[in-house]
PDB file of N, CA and C in Angstrom:
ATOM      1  N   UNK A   1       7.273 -16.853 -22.261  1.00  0.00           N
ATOM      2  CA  UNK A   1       6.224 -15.976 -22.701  1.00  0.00           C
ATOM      3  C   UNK A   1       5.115 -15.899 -21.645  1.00  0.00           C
ATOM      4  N   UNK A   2       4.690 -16.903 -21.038  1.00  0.00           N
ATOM      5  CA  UNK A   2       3.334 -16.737 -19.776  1.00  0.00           C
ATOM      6  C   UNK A   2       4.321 -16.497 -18.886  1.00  0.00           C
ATOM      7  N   UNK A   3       5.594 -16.756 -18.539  1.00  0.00           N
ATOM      8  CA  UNK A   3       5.843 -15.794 -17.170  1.00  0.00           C
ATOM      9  C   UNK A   3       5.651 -14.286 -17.570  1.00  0.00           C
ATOM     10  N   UNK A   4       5.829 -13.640 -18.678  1.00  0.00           N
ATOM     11  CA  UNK A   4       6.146 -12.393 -18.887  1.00  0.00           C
ATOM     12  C   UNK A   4       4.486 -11.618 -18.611  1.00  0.00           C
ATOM     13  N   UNK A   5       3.659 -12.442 -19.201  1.00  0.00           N
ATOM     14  CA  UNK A   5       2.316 -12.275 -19.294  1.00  0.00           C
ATOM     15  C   UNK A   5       1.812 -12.575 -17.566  1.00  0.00           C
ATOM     16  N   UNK A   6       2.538 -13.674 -16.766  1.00  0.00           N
ATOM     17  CA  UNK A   6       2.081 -13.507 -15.526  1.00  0.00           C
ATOM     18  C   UNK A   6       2.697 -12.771 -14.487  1.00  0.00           C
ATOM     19  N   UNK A   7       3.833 -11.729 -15.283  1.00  0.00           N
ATOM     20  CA  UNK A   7       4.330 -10.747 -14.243  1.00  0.00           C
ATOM     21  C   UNK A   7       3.821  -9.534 -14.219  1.00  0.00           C
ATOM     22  N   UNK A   8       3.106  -9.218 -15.530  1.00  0.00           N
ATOM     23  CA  UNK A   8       1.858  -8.269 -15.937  1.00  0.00           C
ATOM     24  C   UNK A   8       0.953  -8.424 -15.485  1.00  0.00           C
ATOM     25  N   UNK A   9       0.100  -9.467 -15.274  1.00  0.00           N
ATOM     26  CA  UNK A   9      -0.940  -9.510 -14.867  1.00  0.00           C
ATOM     27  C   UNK A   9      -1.026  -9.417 -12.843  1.00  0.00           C
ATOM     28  N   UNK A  10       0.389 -10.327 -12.321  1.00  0.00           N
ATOM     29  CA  UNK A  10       0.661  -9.926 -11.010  1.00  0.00           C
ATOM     30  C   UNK A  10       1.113  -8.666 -10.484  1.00  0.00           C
ATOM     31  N   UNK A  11       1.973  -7.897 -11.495  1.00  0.00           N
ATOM     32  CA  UNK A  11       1.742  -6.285 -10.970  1.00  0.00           C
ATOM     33  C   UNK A  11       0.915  -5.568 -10.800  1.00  0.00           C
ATOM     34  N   UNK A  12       0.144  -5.649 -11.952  1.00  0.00           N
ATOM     35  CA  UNK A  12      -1.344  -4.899 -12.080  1.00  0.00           C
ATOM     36  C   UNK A  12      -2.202  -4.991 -10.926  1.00  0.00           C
ATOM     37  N   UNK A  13      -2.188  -6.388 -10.429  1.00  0.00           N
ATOM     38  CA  UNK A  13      -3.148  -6.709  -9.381  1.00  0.00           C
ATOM     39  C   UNK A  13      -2.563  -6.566  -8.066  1.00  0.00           C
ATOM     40  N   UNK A  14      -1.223  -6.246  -7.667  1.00  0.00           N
ATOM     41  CA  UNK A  14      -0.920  -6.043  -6.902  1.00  0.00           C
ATOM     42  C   UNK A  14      -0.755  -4.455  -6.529  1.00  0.00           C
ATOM     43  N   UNK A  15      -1.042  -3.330  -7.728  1.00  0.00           N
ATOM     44  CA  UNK A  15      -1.020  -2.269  -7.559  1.00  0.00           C
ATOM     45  C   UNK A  15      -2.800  -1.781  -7.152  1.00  0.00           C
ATOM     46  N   UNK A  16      -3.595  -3.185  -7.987  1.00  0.00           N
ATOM     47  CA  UNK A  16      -4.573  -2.723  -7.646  1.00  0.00           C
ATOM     48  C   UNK A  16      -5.435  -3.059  -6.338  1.00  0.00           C
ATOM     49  N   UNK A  17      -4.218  -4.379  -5.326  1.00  0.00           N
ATOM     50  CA  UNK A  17      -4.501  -4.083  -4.001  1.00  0.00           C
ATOM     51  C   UNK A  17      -4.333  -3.073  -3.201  1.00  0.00           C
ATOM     52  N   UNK A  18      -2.998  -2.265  -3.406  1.00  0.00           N
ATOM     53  CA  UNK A  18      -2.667  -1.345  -3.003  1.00  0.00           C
ATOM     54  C   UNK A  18      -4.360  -0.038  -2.570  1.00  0.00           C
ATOM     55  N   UNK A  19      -4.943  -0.170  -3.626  1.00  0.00           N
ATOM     56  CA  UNK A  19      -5.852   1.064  -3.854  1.00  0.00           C
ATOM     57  C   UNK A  19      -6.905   0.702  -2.364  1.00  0.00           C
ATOM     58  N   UNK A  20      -7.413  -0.641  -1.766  1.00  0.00           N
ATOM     59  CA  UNK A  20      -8.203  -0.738  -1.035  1.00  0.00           C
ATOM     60  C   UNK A  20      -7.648  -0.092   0.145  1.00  0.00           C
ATOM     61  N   UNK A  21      -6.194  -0.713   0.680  1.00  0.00           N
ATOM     62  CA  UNK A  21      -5.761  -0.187   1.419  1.00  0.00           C
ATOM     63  C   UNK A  21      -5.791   1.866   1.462  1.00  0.00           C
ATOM     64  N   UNK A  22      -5.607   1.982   0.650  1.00  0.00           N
ATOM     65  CA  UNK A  22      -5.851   3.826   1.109  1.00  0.00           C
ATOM     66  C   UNK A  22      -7.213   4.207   1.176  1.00  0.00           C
ATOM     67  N   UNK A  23      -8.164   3.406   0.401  1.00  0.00           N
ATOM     68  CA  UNK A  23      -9.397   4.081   0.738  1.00  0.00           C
ATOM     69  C   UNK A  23      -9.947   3.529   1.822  1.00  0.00           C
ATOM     70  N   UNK A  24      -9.878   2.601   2.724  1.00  0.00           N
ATOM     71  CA  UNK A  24      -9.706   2.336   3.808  1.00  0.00           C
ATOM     72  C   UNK A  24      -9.103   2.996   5.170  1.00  0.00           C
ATOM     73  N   UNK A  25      -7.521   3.862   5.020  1.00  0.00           N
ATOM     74  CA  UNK A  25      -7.429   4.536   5.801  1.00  0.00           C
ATOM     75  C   UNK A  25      -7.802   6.320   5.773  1.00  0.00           C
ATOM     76  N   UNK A  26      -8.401   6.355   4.305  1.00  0.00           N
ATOM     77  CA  UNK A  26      -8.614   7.985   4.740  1.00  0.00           C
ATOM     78  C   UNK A  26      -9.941   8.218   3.798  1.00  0.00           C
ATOM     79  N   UNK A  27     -10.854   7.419   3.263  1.00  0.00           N
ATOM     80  CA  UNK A  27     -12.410   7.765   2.768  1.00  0.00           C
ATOM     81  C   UNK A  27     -13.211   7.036   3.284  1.00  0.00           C
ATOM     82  N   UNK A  28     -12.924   6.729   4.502  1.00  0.00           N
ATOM     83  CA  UNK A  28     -14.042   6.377   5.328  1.00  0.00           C
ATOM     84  C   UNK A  28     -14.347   6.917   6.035  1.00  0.00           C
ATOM     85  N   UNK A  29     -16.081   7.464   5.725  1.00  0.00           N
ATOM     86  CA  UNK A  29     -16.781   8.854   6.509  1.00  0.00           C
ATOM     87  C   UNK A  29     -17.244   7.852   8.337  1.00  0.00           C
ATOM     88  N   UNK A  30     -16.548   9.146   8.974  1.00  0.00           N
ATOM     89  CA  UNK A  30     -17.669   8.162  10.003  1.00  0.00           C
ATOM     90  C   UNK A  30     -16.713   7.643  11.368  1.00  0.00           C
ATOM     91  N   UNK A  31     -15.723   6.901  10.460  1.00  0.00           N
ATOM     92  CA  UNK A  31     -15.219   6.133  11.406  1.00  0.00           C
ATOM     93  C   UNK A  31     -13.852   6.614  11.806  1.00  0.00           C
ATOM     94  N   UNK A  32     -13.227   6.450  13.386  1.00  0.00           N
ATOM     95  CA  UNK A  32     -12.567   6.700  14.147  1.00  0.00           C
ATOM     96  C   UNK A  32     -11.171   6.499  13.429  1.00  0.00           C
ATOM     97  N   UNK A  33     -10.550   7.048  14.231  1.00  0.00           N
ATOM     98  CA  UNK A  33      -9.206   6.633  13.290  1.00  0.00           C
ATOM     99  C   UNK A  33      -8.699   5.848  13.706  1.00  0.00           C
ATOM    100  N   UNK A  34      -8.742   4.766  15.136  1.00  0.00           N
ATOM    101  CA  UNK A  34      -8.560   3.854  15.316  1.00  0.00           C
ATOM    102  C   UNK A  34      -8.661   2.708  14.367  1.00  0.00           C
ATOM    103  N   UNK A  35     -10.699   2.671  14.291  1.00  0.00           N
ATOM    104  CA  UNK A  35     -11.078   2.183  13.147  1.00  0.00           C
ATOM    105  C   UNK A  35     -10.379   2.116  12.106  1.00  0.00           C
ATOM    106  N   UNK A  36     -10.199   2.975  11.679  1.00  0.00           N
ATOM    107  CA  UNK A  36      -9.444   3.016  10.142  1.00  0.00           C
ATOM    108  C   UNK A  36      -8.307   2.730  10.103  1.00  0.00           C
ATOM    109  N   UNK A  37      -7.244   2.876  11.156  1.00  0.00           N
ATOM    110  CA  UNK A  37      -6.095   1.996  11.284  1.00  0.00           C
ATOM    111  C   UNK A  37      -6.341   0.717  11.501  1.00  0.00           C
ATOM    112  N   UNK A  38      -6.869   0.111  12.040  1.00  0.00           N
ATOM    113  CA  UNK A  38      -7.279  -1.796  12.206  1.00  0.00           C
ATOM    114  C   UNK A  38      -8.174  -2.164  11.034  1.00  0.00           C
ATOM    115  N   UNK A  39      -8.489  -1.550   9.997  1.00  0.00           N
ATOM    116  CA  UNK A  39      -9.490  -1.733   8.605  1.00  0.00           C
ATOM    117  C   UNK A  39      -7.812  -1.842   8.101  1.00  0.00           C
ATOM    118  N   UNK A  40      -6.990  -0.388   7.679  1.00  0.00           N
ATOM    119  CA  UNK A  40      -6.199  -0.783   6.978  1.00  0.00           C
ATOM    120  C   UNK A  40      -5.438  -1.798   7.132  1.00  0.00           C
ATOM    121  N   UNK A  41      -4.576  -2.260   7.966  1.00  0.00           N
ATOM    122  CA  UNK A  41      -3.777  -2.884   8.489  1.00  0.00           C
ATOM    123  C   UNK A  41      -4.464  -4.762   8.248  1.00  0.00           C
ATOM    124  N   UNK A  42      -5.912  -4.999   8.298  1.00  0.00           N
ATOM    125  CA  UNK A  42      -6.315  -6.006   7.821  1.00  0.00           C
ATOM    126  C   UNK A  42      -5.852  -5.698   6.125  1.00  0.00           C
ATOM    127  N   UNK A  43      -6.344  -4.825   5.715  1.00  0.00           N
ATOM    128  CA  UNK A  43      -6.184  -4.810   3.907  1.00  0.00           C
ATOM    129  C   UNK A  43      -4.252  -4.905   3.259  1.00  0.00           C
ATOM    130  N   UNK A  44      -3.553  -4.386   4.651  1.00  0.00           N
ATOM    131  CA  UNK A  44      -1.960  -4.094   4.304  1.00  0.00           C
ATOM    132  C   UNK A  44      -1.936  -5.744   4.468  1.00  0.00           C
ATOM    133  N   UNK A  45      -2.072  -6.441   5.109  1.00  0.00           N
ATOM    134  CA  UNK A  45      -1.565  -7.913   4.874  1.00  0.00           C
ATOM    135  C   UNK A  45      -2.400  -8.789   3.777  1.00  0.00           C
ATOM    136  N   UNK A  46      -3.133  -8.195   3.358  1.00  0.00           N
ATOM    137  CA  UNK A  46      -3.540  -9.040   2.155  1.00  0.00           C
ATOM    138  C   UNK A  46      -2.711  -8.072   1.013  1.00  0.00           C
ATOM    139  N   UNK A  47      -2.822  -6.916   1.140  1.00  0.00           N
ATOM    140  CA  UNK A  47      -1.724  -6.728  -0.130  1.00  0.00           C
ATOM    141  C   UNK A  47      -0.738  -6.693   0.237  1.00  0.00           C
ATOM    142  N   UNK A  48       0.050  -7.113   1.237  1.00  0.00           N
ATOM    143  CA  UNK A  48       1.440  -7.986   1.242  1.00  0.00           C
ATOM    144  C   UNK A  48       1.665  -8.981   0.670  1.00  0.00           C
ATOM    145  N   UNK A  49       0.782 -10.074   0.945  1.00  0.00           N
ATOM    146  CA  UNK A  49       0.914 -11.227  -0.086  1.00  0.00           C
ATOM    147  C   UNK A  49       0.630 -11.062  -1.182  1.00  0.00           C
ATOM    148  N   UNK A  50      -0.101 -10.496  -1.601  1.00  0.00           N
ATOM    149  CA  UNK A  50       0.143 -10.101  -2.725  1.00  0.00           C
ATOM    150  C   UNK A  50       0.817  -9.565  -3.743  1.00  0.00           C
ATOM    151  N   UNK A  51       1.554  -8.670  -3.038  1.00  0.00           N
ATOM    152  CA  UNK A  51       2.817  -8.106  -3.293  1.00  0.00           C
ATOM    153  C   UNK A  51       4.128  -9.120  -3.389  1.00  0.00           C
ATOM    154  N   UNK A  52       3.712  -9.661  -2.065  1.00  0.00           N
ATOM    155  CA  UNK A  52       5.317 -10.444  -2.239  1.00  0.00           C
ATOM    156  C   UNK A  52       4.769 -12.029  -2.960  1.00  0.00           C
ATOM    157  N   UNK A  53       3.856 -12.262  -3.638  1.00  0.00           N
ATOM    158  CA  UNK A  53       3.493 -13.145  -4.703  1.00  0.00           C
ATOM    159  C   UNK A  53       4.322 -12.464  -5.684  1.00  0.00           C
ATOM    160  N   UNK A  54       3.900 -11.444  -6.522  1.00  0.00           N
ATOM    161  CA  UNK A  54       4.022 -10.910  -7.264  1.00  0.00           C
ATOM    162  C   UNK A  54       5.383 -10.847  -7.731  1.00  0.00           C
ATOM    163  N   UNK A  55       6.275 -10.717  -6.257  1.00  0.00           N
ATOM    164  CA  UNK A  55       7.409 -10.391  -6.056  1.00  0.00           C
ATOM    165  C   UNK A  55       8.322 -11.814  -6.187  1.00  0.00           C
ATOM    166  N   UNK A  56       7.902 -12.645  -6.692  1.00  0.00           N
ATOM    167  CA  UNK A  56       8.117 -14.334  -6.468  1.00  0.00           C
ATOM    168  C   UNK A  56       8.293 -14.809  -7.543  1.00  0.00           C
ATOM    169  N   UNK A  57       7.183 -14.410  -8.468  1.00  0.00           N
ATOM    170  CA  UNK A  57       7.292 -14.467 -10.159  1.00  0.00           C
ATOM    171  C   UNK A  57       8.401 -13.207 -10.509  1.00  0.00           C
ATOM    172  N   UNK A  58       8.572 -12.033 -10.081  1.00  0.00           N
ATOM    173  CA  UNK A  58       9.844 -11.458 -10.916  1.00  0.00           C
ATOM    174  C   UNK A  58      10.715 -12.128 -10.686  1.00  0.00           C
ATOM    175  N   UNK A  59      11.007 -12.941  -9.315  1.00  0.00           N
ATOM    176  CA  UNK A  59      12.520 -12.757  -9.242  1.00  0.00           C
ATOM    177  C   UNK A  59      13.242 -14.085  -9.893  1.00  0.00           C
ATOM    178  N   UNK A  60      11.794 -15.048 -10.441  1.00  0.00           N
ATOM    179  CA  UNK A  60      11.763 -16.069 -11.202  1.00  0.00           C
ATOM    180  C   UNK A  60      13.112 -15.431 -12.750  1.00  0.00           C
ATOM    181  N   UNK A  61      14.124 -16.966 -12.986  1.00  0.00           N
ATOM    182  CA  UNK A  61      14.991 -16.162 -13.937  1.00  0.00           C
ATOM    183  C   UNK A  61      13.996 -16.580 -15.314  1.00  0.00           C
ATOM    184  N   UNK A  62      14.169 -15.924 -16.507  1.00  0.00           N
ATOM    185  CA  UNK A  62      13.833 -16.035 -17.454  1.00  0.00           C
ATOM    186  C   UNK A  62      14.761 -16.173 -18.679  1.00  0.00           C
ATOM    187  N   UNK A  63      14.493 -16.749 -19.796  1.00  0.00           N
ATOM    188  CA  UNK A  63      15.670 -17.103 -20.457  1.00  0.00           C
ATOM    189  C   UNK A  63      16.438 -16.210 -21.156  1.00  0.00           C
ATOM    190  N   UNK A  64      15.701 -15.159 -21.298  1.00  0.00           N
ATOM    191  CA  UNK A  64      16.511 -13.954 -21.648  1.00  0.00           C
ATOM    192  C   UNK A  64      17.606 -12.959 -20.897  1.00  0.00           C
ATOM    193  N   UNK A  65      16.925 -13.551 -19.157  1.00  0.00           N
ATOM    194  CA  UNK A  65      17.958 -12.356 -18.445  1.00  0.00           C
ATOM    195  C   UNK A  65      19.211 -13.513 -18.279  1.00  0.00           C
ATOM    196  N   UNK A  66      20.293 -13.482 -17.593  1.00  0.00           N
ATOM    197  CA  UNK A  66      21.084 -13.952 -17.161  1.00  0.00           C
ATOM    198  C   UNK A  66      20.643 -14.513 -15.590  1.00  0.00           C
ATOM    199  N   UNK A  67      21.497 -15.788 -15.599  1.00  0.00           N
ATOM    200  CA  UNK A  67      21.660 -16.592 -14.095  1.00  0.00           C
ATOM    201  C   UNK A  67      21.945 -15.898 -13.264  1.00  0.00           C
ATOM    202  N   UNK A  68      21.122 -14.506 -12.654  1.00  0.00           N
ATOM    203  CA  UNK A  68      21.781 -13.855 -11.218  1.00  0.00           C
ATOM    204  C   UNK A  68      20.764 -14.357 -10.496  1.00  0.00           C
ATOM    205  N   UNK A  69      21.512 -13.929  -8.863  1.00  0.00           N
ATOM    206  CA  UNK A  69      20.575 -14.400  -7.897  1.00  0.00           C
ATOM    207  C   UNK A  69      19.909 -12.989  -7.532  1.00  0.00           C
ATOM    208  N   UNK A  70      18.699 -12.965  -7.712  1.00  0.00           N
ATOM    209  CA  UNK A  70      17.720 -11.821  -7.349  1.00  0.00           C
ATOM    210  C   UNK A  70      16.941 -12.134  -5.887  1.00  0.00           C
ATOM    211  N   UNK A  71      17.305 -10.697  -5.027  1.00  0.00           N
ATOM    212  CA  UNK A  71      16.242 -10.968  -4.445  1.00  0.00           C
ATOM    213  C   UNK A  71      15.036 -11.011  -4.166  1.00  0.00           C
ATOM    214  N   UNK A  72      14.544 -11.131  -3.349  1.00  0.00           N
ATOM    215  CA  UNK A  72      12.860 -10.772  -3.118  1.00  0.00           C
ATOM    216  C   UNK A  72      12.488  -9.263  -3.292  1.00  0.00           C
ATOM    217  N   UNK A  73      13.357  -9.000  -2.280  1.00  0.00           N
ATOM    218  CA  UNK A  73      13.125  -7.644  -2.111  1.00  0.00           C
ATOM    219  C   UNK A  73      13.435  -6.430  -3.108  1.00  0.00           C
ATOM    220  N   UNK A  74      14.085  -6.522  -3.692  1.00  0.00           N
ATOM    221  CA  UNK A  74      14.917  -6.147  -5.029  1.00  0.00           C
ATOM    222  C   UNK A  74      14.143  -5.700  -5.839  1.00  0.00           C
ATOM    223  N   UNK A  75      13.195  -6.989  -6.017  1.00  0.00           N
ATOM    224  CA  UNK A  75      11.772  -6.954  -7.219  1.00  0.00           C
ATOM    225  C   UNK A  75      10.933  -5.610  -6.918  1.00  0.00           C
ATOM    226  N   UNK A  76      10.508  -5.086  -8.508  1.00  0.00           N
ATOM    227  CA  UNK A  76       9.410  -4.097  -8.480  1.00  0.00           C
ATOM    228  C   UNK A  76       8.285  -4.351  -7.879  1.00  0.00           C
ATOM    229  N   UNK A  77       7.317  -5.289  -7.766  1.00  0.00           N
ATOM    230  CA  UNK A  77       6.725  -4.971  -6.615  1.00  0.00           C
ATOM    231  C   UNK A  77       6.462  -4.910  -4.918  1.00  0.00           C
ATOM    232  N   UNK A  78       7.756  -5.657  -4.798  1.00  0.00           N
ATOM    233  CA  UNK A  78       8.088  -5.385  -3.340  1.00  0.00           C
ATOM    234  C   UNK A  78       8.515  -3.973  -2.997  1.00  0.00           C
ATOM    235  N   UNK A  79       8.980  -3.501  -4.178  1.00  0.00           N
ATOM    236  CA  UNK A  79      10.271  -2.298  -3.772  1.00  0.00           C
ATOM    237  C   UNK A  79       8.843  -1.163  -3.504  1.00  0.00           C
ATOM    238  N   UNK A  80       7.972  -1.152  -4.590  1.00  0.00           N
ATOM    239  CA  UNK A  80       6.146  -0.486  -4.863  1.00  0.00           C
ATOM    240  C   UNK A  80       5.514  -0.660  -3.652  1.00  0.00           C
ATOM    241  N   UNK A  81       5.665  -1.964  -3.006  1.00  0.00           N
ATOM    242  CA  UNK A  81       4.816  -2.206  -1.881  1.00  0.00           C
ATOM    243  C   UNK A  81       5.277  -1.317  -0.824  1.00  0.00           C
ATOM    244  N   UNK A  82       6.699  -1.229  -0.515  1.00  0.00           N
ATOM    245  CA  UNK A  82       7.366  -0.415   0.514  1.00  0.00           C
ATOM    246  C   UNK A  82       7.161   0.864   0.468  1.00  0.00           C
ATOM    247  N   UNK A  83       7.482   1.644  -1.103  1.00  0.00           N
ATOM    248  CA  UNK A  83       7.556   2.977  -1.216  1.00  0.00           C
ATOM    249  C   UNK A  83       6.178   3.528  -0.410  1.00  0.00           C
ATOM    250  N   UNK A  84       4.845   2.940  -1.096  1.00  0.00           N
ATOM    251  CA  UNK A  84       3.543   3.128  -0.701  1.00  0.00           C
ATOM    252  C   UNK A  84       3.358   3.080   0.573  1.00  0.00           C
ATOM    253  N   UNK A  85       3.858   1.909   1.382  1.00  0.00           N
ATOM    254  CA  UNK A  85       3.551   1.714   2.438  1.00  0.00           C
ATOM    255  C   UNK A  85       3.841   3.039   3.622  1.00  0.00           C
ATOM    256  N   UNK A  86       5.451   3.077   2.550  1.00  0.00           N
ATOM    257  CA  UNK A  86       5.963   4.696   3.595  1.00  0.00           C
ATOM    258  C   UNK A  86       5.239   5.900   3.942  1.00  0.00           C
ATOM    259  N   UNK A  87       4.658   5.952   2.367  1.00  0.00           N
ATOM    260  CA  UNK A  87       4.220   7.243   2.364  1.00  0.00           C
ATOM    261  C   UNK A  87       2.744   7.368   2.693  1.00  0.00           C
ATOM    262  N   UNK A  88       1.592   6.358   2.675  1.00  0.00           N
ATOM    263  CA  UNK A  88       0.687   5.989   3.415  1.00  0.00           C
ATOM    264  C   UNK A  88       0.469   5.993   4.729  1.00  0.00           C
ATOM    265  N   UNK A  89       1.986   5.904   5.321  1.00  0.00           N
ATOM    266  CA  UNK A  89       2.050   5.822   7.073  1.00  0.00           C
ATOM    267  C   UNK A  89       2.688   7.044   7.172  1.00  0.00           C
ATOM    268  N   UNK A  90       2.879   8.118   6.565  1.00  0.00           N
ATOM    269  CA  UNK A  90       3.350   9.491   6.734  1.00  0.00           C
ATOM    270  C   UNK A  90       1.905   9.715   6.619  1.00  0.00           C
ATOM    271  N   UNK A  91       1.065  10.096   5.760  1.00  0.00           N
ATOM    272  CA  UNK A  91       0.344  10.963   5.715  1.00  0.00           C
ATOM    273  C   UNK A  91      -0.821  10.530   6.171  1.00  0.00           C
ATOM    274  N   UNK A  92      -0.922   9.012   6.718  1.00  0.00           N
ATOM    275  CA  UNK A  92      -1.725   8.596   7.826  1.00  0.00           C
ATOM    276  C   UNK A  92      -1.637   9.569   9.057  1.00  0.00           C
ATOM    277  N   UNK A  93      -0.558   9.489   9.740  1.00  0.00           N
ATOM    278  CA  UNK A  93      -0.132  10.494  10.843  1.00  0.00           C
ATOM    279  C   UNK A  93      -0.025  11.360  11.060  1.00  0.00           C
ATOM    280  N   UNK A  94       0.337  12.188   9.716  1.00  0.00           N
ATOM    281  CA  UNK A  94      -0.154  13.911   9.631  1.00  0.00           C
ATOM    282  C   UNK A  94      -1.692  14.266   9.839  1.00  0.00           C
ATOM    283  N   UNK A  95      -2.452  13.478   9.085  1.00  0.00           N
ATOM    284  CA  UNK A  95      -4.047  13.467   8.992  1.00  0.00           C
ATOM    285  C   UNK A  95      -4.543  13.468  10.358  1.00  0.00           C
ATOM    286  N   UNK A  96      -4.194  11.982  11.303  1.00  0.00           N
ATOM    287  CA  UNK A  96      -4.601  11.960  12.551  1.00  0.00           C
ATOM    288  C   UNK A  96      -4.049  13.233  13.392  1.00  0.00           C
ATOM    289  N   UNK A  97      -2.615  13.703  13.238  1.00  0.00           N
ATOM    290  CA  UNK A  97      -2.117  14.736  13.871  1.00  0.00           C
ATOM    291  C   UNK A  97      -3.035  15.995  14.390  1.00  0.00           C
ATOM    292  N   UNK A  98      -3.405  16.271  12.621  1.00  0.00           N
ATOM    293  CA  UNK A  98      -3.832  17.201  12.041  1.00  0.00           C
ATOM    294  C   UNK A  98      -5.089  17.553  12.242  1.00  0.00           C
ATOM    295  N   UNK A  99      -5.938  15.985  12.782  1.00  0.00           N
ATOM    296  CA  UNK A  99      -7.327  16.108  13.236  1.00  0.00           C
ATOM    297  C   UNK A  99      -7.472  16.246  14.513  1.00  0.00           C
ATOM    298  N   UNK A 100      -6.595  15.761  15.373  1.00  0.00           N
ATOM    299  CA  UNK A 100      -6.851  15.418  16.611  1.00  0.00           C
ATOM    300  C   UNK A 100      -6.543  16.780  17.287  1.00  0.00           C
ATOM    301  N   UNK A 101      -5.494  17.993  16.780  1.00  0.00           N
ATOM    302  CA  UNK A 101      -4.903  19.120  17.508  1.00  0.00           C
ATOM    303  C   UNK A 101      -5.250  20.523  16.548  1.00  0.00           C
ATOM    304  N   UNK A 102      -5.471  20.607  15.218  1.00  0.00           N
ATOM    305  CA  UNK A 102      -5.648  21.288  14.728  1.00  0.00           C
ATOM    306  C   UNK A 102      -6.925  21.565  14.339  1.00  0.00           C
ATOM    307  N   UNK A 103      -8.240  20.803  14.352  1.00  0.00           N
ATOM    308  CA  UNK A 103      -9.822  20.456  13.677  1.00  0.00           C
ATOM    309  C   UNK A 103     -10.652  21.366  15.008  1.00  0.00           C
ATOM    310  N   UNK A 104     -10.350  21.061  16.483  1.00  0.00           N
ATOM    311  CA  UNK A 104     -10.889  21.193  17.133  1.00  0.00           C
ATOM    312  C   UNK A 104     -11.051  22.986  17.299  1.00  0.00           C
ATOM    313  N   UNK A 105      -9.718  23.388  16.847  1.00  0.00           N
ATOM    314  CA  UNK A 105      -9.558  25.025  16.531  1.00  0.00           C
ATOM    315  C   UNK A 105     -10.014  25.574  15.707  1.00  0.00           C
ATOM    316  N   UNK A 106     -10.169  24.643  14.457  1.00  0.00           N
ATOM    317  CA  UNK A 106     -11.619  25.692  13.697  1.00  0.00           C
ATOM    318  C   UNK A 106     -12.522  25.483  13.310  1.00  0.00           C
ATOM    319  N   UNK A 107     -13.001  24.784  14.676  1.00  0.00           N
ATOM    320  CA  UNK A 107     -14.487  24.647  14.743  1.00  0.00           C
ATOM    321  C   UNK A 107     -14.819  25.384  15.655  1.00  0.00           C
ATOM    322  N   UNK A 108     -13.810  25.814  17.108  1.00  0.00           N
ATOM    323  CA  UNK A 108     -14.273  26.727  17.815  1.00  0.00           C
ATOM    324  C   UNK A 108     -14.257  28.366  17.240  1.00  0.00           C
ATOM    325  N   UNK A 109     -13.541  28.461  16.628  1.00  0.00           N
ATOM    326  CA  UNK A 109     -13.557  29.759  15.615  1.00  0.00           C
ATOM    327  C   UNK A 109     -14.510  30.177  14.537  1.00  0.00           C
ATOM    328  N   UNK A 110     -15.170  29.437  14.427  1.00  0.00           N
ATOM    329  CA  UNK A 110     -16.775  29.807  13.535  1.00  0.00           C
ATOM    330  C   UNK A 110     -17.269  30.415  13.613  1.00  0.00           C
ATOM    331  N   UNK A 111     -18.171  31.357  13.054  1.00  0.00           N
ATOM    332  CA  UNK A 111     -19.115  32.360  13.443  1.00  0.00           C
ATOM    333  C   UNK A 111     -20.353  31.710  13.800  1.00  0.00           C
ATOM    334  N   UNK A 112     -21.282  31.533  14.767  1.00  0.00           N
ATOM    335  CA  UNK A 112     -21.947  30.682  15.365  1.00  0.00           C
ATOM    336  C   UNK A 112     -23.420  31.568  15.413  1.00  0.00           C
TER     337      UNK A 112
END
C-alpha cells in the first residue's frame, strides 16, 4: 500500500520537475540562448534523478504484479522523462533556428 502511494507521489513530482526545465529553456526574457541552454541542462540533470528515482520505485515488484524482471527504462517515468526530453530538444532548436535566421527579417521589414 505505501509503495503504491510512493509511486504517486514520485510521479507527480517528477512530472513536476519536468515543468522547471521548460520554463528555463524558453520563458526566460532576456537571456541568450546559450544561457538558456546551460540553465536548462543544469535543471535536465536534476530532473533526471528524479526521474530515474521515480523510475526505481516502479520497477520495485509488488505483491499483486507477478515476479518479472522490469527494467529501468521500461518504467513510466523514465519512458515520460525521454518522450519530453525529445520533444523539448526539437522545439528548443526550431526556436533558436527560428530566431537566429528568421527574427532578424522582420525586424528589418517594419515600417520605421
Amino acid at each position: 500500500m505505501f509503495l503504491e502511494i510512493g509511486k504517486a507521489i514520485s510521479f507527480t513530482l517528477s512530472l513536476l520537475s519536468l515543468y522547471p526545465v521548460l520554463f528555463s529553456a524558453f520563458f526566460v526574457p532576456g537571456a541568450g540562448w546559450e544561457d538558456r541552454l546551460l540553465l536548462s541542462l543544469d535543471r535536465l540533470a536534476l530532473s533526471a534523478c528524479i526521474c530515474f528515482a521515480s523510475g526505481l520505485l516502479f520497477s520495485w515488484p509488488t505483491p499483486s504484479t507477478p515476479k518479472e524482471d522490469r527494467s529501468l527504462l521500461s518504467t513510466l517515468p523514465v519512458r515520460v522523462f525521454f518522450f519530453e526530453v525529445a520533444i523539448m530538444a526539437l522545439l528548443f532548436l526550431v526556436a533558436w533556428y527560428l530566431d537566429e535566421y528568421y527574427s532578424p527579417l522582420l525586424w528589418r521589414n517594419l515600417p520605421g
